[in-house]
Protein backbone atom coordinates (compact mmCIF):
# COMPACT_ATOMS: atom_id res chain seq x y z
CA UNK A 1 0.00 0.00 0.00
CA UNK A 2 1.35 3.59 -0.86
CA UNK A 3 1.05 7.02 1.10
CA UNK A 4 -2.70 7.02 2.73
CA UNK A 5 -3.84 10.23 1.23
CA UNK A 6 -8.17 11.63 1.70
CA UNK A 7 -9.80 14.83 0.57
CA UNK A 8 -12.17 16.97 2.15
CA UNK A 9 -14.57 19.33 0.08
CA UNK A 10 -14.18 16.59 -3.00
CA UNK A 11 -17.07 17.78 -4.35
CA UNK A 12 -15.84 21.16 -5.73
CA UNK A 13 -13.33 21.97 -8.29
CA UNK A 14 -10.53 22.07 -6.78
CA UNK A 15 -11.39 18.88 -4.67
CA UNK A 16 -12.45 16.93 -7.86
CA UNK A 17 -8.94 18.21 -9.50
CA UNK A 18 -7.62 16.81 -6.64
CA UNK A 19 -8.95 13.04 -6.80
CA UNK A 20 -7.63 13.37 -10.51
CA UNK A 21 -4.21 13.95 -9.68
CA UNK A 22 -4.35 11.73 -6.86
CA UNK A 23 -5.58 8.76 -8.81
CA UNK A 24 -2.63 9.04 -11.20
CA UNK A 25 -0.03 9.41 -8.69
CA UNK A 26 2.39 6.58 -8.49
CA UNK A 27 2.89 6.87 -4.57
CA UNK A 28 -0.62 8.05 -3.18
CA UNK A 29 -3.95 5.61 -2.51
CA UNK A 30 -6.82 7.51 -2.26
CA UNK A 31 -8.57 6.79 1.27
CA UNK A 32 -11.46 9.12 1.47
CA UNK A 33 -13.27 11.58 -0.12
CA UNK A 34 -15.50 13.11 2.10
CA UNK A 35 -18.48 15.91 0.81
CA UNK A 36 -21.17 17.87 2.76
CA UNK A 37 -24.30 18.21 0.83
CA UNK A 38 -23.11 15.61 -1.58
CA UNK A 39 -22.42 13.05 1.05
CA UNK A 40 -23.61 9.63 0.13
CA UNK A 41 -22.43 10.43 -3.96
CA UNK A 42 -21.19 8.06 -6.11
CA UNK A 43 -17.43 10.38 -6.97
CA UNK A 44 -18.66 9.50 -10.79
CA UNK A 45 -21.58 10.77 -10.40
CA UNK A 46 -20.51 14.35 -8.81
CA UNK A 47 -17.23 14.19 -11.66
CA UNK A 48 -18.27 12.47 -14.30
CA UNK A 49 -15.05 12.58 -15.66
CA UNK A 50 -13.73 10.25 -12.94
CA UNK A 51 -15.57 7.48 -13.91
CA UNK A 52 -14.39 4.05 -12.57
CA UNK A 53 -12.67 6.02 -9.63
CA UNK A 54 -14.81 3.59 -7.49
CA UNK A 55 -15.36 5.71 -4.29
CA UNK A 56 -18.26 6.97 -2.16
CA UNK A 57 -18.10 10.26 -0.76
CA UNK A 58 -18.47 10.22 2.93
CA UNK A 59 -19.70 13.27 5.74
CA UNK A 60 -17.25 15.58 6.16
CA UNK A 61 -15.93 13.92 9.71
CA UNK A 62 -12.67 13.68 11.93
CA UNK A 63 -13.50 9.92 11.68
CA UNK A 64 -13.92 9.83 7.31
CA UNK A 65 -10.03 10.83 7.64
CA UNK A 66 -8.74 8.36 10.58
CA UNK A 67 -6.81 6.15 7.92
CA UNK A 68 -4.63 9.15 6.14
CA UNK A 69 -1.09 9.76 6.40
CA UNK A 70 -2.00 13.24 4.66
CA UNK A 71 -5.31 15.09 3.78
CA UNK A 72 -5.96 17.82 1.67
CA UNK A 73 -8.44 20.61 2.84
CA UNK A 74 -10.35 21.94 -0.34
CA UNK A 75 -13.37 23.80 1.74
CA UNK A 76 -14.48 27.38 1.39
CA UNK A 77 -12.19 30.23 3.06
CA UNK A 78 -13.11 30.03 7.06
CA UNK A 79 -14.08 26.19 7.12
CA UNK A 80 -10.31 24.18 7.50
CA UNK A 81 -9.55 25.52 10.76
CA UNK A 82 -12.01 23.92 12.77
CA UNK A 83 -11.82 20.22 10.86
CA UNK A 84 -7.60 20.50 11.17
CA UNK A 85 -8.04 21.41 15.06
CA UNK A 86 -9.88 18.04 15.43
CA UNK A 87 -7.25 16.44 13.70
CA UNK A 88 -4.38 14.66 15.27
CA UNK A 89 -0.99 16.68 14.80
CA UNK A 90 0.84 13.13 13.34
CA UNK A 91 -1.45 13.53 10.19
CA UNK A 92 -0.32 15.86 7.48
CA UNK A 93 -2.35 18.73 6.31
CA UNK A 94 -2.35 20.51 3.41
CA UNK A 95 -5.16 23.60 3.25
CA UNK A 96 -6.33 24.65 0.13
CA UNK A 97 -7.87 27.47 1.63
CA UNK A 98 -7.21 30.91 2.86
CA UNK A 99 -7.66 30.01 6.51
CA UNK A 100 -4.10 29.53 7.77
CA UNK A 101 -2.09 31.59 4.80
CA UNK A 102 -2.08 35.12 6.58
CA UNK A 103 0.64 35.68 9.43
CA UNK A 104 -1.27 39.17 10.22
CA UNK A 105 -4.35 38.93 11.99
CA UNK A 106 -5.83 42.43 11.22
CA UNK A 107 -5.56 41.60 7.55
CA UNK A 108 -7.16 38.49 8.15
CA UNK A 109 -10.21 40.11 9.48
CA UNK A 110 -10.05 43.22 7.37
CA UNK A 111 -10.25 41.21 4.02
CA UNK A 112 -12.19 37.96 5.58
CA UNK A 113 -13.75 38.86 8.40
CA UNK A 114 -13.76 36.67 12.17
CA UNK A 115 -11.57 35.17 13.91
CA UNK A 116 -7.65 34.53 12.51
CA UNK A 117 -6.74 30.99 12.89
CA UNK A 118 -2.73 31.17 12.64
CA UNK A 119 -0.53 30.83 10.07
CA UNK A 120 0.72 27.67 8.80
CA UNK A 121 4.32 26.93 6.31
CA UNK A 122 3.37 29.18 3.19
CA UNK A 123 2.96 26.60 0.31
CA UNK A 124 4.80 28.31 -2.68
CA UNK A 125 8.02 25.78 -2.94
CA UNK A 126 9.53 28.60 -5.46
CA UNK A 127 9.88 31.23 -2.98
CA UNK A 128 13.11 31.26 -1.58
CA UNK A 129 14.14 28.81 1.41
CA UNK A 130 10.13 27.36 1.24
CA UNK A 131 11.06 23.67 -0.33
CA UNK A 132 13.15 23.13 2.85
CA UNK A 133 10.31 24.99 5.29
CA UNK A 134 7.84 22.79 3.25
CA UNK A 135 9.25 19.90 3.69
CA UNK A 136 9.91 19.86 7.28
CA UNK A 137 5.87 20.79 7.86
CA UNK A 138 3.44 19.23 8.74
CA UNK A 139 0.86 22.11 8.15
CA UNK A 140 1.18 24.02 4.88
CA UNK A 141 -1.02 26.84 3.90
CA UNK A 142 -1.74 26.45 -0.23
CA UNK A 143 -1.08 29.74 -1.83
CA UNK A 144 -4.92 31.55 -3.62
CA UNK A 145 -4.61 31.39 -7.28
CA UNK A 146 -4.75 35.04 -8.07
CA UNK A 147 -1.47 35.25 -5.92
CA UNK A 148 0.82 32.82 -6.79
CA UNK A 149 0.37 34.23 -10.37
CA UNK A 150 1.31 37.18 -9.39
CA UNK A 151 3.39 36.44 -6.86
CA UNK A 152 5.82 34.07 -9.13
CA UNK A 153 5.57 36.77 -11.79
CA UNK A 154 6.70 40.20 -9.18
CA UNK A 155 8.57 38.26 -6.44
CA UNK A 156 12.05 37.73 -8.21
CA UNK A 157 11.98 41.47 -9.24
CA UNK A 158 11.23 42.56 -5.35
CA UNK A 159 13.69 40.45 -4.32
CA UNK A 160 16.58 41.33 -6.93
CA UNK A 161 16.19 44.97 -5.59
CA UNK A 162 15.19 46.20 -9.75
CA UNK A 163 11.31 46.83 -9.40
CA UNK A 164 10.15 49.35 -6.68
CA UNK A 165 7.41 47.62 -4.08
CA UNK A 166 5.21 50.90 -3.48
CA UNK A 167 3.96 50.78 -7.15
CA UNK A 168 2.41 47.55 -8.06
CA UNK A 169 -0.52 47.40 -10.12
CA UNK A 170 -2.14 43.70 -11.41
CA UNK A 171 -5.17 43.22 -13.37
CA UNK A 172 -5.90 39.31 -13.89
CA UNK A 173 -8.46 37.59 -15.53
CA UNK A 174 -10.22 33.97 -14.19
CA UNK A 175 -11.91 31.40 -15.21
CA UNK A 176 -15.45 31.07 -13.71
CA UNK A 177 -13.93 28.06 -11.76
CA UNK A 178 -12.17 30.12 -9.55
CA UNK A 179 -15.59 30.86 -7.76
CA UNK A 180 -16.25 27.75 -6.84
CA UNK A 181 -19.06 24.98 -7.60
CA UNK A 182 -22.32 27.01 -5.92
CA UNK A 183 -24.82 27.92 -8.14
CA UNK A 184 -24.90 31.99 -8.73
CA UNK A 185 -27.28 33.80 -11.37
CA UNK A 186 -23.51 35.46 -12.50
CA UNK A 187 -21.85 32.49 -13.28
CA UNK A 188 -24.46 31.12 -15.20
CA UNK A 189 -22.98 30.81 -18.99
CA UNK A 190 -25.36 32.98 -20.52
CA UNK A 191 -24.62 35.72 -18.20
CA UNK A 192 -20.13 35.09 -18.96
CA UNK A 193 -20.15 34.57 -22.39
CA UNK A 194 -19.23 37.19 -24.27
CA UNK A 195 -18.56 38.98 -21.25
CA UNK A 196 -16.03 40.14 -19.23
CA UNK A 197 -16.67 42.06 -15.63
CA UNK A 198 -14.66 43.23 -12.73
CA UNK A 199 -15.18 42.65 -9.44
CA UNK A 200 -13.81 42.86 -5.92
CA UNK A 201 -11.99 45.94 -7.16
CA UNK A 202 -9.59 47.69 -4.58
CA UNK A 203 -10.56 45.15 -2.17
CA UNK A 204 -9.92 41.58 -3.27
CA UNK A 205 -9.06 39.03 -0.41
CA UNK A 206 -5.68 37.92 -1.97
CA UNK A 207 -4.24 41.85 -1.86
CA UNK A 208 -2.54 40.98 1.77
CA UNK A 209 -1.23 37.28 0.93
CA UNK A 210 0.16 38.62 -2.52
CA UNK A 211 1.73 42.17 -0.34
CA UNK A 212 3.16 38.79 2.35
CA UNK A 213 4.81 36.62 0.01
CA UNK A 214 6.41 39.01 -2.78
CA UNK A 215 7.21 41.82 -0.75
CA UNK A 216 5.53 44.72 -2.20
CA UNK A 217 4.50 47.36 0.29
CA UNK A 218 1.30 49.07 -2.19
CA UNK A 219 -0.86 47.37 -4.53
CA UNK A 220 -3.46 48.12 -6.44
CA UNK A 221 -5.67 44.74 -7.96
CA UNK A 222 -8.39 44.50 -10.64
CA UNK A 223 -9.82 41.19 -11.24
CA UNK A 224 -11.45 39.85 -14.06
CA UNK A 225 -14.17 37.60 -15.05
CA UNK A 226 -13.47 36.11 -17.93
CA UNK A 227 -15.95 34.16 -20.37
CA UNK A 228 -13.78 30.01 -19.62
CA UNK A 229 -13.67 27.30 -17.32
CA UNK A 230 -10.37 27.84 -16.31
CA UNK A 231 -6.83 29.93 -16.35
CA UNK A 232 -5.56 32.80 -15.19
CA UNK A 233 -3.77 35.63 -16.90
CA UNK A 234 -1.75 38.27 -14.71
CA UNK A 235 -0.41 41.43 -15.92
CA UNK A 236 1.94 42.76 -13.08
CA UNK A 237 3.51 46.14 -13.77
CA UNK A 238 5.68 48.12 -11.49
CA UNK A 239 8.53 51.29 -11.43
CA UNK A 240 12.12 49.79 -11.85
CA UNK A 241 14.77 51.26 -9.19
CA UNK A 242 17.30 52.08 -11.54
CA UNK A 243 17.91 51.76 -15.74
CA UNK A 244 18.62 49.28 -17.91
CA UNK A 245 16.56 46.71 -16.20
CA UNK A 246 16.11 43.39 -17.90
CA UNK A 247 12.95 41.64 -16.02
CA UNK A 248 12.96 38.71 -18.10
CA UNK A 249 16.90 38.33 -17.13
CA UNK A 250 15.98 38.49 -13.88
CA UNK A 251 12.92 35.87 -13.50
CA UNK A 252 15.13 33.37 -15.89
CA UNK A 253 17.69 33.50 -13.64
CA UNK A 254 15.18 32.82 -9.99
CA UNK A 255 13.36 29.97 -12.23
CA UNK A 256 16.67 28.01 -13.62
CA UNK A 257 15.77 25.30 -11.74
CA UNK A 258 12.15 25.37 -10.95
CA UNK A 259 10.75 22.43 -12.76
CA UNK A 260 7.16 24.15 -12.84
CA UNK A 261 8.24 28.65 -14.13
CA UNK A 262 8.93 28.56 -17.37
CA UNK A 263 10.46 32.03 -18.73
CA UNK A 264 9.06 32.09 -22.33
CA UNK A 265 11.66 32.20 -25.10
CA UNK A 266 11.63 36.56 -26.27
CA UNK A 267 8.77 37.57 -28.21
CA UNK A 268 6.58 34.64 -27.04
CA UNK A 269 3.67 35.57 -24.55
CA UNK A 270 2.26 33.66 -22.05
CA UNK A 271 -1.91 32.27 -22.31
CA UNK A 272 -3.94 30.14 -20.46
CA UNK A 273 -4.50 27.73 -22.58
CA UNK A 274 -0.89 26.08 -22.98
CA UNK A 275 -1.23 25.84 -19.04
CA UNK A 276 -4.38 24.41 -19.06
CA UNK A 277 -4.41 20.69 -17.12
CA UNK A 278 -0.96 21.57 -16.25
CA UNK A 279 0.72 22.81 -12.99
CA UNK A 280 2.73 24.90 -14.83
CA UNK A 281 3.47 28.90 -14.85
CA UNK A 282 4.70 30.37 -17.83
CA UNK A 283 6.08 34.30 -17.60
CA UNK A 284 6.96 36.87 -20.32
CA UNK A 285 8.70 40.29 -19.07
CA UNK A 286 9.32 43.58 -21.00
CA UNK A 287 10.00 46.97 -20.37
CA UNK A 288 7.01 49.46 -21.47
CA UNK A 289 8.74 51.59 -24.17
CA UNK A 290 6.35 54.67 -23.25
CA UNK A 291 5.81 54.80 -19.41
CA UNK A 292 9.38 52.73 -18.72
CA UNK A 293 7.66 50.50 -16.40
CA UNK A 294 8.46 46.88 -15.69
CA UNK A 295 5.71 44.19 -16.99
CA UNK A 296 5.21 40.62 -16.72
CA UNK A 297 2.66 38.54 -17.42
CA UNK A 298 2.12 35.49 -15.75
CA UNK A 299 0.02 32.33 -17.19
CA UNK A 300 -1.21 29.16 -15.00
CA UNK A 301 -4.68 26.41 -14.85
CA UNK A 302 -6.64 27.73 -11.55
CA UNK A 303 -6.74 24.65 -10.55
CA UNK A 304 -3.54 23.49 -11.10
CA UNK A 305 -0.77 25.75 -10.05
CA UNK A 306 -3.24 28.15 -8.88
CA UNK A 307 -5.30 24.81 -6.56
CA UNK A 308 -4.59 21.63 -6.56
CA UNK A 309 -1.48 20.87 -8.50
CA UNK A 310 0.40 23.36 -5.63
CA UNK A 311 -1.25 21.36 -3.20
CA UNK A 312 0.10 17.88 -4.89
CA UNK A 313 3.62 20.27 -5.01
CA UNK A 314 3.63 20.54 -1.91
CA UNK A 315 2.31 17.00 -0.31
CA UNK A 316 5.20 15.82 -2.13
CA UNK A 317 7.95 17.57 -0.46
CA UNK A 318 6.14 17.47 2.80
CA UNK A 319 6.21 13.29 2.25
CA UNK A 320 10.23 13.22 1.19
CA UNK A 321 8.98 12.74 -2.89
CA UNK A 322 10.02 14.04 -5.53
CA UNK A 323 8.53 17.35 -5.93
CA UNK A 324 6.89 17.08 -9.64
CA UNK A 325 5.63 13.06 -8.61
CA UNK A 326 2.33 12.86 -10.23
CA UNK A 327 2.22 16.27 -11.46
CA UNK A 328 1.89 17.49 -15.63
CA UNK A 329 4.65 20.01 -16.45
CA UNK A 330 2.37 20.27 -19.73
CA UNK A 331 -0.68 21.60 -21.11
CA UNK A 332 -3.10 19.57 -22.91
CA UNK A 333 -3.99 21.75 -26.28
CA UNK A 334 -6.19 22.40 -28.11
């Protein structure tokens, strides 16, 4: 028997992403997969692309998860805390939620409201010195999908000392997956095709997380509703400290080695469909000929890099594998 894995909130889209990958990893069985109003489900007949994954999904209880070595937490923002407080600390958690990602409580409650839970091991392995924090955790905090776009695309810049972090501006574009599985009148596809809308301008939940992880001290955020399933585009654009600033130089050099940040050969641009399936980011960097500012724009699958594939990432490390066991490096097209 391999590595004892179960997911909660299975019956979304990240959680159904989740039994995908999990089903085609080499080193994970599948335990449980555990639902609340769905409870009782056939998993085929909630994903009916998982057919012949031969599973019930159980209640959402401490005792669904008593035979995993490792669960995933895919429940709405607010919900993990009080399921991974019941837990028992030997058991290896990996939140796909917001709940434990903040380490500053009055953003938590500015942005989400109640009370802040803690922070757990920030799950982005490509940040500096977080494989090794990873992998020594047994609680890691999944990064939102809006911010590790944009964190992977303005991070390396911050950190190389050639972007300035009081100028930041992002507007990204989602998939309709990236609200989740609920039924709302403007999801429904003839209210997002041919459409696209903003939302949750100037105060979108991931503004603090993306501010904690990059380093950037003022940013402004649009988001975008875009008219597909899934992807994410970013378009991060900030004042660089000095001239002669080569972003793309820069983010080639902090991704060398990252099996999953690919810096797109010049004059190639990233979009979300060569990500798509994938747990991949691809990034593209220039500098504006008008204003001189520094862009990049960032590419990734919502529910891959931006969901479940970074929560695969990091299970991985957290479990001594491989990092990129089980996980697609490539997009499926067209």
């Amino acid at each position: 028997m391999g590595i004892r894995v179960a997911v909660v909130g299975a019956s979304g889209y990240a959680g159904g992403e989740l039994l995908r990958l999990i089903a085609g990893h080499p080193e994970f069985d599948l335990v449980a997969a555990t639902a609340h109003r769905q409870a009782g489900q056939p998993v085929a007949a909630v994903h009916p692309q998982l057919v012949g994954l031969d599973l019930v999904l159980a209640p959402t209880e401490p005792a669904a998860l008593a035979d995993a070595d490792l669960v995933f937490l895919a429940l709405p923002h607010g919900e993990s805390a009080a399921l991974a407080a019941s837990l028992p600390e030997n058991v290896r958690l990996v939140d796909l939620g917001a709940d434990h990602r903040l380490t500053d409580a009055a953003a938590w409650t500015r942005y989400y409201g109640g009370t802040h839970a803690g922070p757990w091991t920030y799950g982005l392995p490509e940040l500096p010195g977080q494989r090794a924090a990873i992998a020594d955790s047994t609680r890691v905090a999944a990064t939102g999908c809006y911010a590790v776009a944009t964190i992977l695309a303005l991070a390396p810049l911050l950190a190389a000392g050639v972007a300035a972090p009081d100028d930041v501006v992002v507007v990204a574009a989602s998939g309709t997956s990236g609200a989740g599985r609920a039924a709302k009148p403007h999801l429904l596809g003839s209210e997002v095709m041919g459409d696209l809308s903003p939302y949750k301008v100037g105060a979108h939940q991931h503004v603090p997380e993306i501010k904690q992880a990059s380093g950037a001290r003022s940013l402004s955020f649009t988001p975008v509703l875009a008219p597909m399933p899934r992807g994410i585009l970013s378009t991060v654009t900030t004042v660089p400290t000095g001239p002669g600033v080569d972003p793309r130089a820069v983010l080639a050099e902090a991704y060398a080695e990252a099996a999953f940040v690919h810096v797109l050969p010049e004059g190639a641009w990233p979009h979300t469909a060569a990500t798509l399936g994938s747990n991949s980011c691809h990034l593209q960097a220039t500098v504006d000929v008008d204003s001189g500012r520094l862009i990049v724009v960032s590419a990734i699958d919502n529910l891959g890099k931006g969901a479940a594939g970074q929560a695969v990432q990091c299970a991985n490390l957290m479990l001594g594998l491989p990092e990129a066991t089980g996980l697609p490096v490539y997009g499926v097209a067209p």
